[in-house]
Protein backbone atom coordinates (compact mmCIF):
# COMPACT_ATOMS: atom_id res chain seq x y z
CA UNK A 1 0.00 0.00 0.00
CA UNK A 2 1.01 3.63 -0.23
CA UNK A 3 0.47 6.39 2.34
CA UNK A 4 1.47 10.09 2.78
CA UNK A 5 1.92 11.38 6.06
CA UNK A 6 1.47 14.88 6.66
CA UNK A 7 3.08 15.86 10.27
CA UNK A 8 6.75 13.81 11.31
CA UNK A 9 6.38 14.40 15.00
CA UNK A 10 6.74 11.75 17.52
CA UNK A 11 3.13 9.90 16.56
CA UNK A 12 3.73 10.57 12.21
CA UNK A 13 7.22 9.73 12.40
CA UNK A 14 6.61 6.28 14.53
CA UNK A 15 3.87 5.90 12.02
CA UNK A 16 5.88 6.41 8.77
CA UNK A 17 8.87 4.26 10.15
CA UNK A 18 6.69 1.37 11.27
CA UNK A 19 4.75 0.94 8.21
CA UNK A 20 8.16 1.47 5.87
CA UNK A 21 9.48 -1.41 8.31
CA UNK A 22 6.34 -4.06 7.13
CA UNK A 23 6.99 -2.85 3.62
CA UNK A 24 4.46 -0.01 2.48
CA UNK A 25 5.60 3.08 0.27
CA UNK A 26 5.31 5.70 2.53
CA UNK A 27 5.99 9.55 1.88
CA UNK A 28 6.87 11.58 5.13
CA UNK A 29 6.04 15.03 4.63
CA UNK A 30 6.96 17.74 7.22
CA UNK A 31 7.90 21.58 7.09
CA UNK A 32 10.95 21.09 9.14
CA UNK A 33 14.22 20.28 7.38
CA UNK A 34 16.11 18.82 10.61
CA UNK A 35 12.95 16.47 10.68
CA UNK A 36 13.17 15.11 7.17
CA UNK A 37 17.13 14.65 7.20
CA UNK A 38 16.80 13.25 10.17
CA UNK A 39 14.20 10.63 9.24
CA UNK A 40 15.23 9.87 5.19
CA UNK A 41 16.66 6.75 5.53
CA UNK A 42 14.30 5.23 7.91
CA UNK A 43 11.49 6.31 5.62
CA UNK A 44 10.93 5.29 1.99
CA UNK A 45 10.87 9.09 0.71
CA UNK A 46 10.69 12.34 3.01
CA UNK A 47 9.38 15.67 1.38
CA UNK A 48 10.28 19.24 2.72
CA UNK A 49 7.20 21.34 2.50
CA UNK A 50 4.31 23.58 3.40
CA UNK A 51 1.78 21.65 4.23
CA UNK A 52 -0.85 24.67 4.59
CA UNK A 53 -0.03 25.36 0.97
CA UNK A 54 -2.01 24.20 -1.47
CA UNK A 55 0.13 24.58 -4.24
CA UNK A 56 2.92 22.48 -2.55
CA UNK A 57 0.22 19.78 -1.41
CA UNK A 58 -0.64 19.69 -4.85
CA UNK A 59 2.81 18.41 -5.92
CA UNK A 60 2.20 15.29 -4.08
CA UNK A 61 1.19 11.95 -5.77
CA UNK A 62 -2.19 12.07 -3.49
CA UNK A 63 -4.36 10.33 -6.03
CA UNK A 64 -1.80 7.22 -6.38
CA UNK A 65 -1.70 7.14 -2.81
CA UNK A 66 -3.98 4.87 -0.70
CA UNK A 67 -4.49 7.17 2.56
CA UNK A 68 -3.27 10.56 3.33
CA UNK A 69 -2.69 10.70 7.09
CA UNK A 70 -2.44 13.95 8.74
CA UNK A 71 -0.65 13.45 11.89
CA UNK A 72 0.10 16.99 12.66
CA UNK A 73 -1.30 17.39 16.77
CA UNK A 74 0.51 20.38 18.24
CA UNK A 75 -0.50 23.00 15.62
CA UNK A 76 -4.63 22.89 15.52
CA UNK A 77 -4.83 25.29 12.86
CA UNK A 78 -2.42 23.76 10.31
CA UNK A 79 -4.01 20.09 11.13
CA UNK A 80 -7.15 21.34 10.61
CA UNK A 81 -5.59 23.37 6.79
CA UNK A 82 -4.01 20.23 6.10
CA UNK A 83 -6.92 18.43 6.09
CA UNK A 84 -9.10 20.98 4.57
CA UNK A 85 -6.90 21.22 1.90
CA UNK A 86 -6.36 17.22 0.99
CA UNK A 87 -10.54 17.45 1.02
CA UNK A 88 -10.24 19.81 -1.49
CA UNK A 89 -7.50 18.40 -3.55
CA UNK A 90 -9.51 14.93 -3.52
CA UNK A 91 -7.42 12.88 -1.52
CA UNK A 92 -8.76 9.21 -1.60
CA UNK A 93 -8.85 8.71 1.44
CA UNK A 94 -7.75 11.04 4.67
CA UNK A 95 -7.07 10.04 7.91
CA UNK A 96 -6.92 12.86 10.82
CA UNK A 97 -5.03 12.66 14.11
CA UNK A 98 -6.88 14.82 16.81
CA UNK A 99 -6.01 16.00 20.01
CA UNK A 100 -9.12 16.44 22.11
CA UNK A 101 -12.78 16.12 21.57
CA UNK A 102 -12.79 19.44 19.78
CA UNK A 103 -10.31 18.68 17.07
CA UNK A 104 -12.40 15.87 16.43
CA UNK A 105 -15.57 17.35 15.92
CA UNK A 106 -13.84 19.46 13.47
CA UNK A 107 -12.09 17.44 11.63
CA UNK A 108 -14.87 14.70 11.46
CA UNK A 109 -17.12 17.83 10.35
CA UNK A 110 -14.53 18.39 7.23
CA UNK A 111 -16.00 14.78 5.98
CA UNK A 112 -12.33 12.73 6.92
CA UNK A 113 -12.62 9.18 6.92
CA UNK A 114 -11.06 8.12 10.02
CA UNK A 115 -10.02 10.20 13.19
CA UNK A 116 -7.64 9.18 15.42
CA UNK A 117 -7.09 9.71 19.18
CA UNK A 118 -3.34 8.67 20.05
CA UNK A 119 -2.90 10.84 23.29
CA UNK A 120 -6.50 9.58 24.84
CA UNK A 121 -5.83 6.12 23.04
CA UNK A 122 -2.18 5.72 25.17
CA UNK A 123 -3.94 7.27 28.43
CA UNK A 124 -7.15 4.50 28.62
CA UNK A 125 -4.08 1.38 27.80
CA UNK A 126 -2.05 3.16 30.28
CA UNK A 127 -4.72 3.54 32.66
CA UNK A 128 -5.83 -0.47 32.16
CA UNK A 129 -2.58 -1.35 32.43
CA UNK A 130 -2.38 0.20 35.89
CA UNK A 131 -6.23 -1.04 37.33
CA UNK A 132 -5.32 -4.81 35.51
CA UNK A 133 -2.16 -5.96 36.39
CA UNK A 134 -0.15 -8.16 34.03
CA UNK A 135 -2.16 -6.87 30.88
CA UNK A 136 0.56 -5.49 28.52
CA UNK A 137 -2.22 -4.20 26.40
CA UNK A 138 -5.80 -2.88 26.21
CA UNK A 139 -8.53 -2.19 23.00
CA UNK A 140 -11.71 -0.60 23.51
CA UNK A 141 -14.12 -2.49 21.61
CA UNK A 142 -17.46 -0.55 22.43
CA UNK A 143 -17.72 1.07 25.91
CA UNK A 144 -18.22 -2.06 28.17
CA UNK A 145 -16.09 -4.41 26.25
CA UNK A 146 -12.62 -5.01 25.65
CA UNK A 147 -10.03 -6.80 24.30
CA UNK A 148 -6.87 -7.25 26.73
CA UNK A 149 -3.80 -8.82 26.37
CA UNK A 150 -2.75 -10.88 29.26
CA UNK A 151 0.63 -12.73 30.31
CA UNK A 152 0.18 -16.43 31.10
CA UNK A 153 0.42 -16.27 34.95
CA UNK A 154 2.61 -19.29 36.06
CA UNK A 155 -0.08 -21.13 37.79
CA UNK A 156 -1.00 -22.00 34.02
CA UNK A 157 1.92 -22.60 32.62
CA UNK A 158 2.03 -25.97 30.66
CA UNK A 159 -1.55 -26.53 30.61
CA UNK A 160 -4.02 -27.15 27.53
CA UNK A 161 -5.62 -23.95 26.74
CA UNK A 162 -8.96 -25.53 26.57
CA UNK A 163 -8.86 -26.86 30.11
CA UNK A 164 -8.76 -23.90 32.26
CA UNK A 165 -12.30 -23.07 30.17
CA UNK A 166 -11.88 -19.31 30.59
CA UNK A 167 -15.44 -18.92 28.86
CA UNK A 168 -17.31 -20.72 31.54
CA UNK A 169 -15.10 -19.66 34.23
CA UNK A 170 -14.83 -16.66 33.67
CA UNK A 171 -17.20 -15.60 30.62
CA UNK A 172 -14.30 -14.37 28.30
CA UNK A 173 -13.61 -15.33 25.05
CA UNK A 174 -9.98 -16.03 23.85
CA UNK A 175 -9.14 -14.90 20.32
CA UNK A 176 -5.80 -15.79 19.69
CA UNK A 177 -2.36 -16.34 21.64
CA UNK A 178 0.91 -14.24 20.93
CA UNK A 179 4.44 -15.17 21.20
CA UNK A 180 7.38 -13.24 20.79
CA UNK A 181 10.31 -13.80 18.81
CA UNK A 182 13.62 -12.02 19.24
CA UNK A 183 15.12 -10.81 15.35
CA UNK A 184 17.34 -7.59 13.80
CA UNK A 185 16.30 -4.88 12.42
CA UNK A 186 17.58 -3.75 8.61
CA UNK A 187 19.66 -1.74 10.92
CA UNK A 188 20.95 -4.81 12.85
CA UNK A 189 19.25 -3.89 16.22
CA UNK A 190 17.57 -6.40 17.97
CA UNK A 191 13.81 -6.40 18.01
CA UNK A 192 11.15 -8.66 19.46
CA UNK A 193 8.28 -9.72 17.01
CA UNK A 194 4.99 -10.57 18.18
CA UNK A 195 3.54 -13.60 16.19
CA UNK A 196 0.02 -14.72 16.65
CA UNK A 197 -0.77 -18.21 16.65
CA UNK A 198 -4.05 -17.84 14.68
CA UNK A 199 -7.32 -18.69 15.82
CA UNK A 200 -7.93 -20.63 18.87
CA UNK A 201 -8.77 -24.03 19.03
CA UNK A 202 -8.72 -24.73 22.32
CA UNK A 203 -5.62 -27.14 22.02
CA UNK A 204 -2.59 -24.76 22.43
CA UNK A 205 -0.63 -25.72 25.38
CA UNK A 206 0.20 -22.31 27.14
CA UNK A 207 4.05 -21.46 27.80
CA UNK A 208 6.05 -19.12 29.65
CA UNK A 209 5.64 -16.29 28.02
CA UNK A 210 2.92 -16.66 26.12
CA UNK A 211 0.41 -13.53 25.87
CA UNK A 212 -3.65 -14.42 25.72
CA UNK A 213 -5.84 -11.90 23.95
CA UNK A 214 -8.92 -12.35 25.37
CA UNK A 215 -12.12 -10.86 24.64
CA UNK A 216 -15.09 -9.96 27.66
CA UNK A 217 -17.25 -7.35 28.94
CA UNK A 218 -14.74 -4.45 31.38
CA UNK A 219 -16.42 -6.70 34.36
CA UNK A 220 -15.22 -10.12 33.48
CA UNK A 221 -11.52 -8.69 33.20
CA UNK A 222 -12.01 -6.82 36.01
CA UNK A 223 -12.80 -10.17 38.12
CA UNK A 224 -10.06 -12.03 35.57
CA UNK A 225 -7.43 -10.29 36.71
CA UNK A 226 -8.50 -9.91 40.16
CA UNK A 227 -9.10 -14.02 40.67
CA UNK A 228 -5.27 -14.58 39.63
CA UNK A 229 -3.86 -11.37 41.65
CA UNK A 230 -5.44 -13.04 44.82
């Protein structure tokens, strides 16, 4: 696939760089020269320019693209330009990054196809990793249900998946099971990959290790995680 990314901050940079990694075209576009030299070879192309100018946007292969992300957060105005302006030009399809509930409504109002909350996205895994110990990560499915992932505590080390019957036990629903695998980086530095297992069939024996994703209602992980704290 092939994406433009308006905005190499922290979030548009980690963006550009991960998606180069799994082996998209990607176009980094940012204002700031120190920001493209210093991102050009971990990104397939970087582009100095304006992003608030139309006739520079123009320049860009936006209709050969298949999103146009606009990751820009700390400058409102230009975020909301940028996007304005890729409505206008007929980008096929524009993804917004938003800071607050505000910057949503208005970019959502500008007819984008996807907004995105990083900041309150990082706070709510943050904030569930914190209340639900040994979850390394959190993913809001609607607002009473989840999707966690969750270390396999010792006690269940070695035993069939299917056994412990975490559906009738404890009314969750296991999706898949992940397990990491140390590599290098084009770069040479090491890297651990997270490899899913596929679907569940109930047959996996768990390892050391191992990370369950696990599907239930914010009450069933809530009393998940409490039963193996205690």
């Amino acid at each position: 696939m092939k994406f433009i990314i308006i905005g190499l901050g922290n979030f548009g940079s980690s963006l550009a760089i991960h998606l180069t990694s799994l082996g998209h075209e990607v176009i980094g576009v940012d204002g700031n020269e120190l920001k493209i030299e210093n991102f050009k070879d971990q990104i397939t192309q970087t582009v100095c320019l304006d992003c608030v100018n139309e006739p520079a946007l123009r320049t860009l292969p936006l209709s050969e693209c298949d999103y146009a992300v606009v990751a820009i957060g700390e400058d409102f105005g230009a975020s909301v330009m940028a996007t304005a302006l890729l409505k206008k030009i007929g980008a096929r399809r524009i993804i917004s990054r938003a800071i607050n509930p505000v910057h949503q409504t208005v970019v959502e109002t500008l007819g984008v196809d996807m907004v995105i909350l990083p900041e309150l996205d990082s706070a709510v895994r943050l904030a569930d990793r914190l209340v639900y110990r040994g979850t390394d990560n959190s993913y809001l499915v609607t607002s009473n249900f989840k999707i966690i992932e969750y270390e396999v505590p010792a006690r269940y080390v070695g035993f069939n998946l299917g056994d412990i019957r975490l559906e009738m036990n404890y009314n969750l629903q296991p999706v898949t099971i992940i397990k990491k695998k140390e590599s290098k980086t084009i770069f040479g530095q090491a890297h651990s990959e997270r490899i899913s297992t596929g679907l569940i069939t109930g047959n996996e024996i768990l390892q050391k290790g191992d990370i369950l994703m696990l599907f239930g209602s914010t009450e069933a992980i809530e009393a998940f995680t409490e039963n193996l704290e205690s």
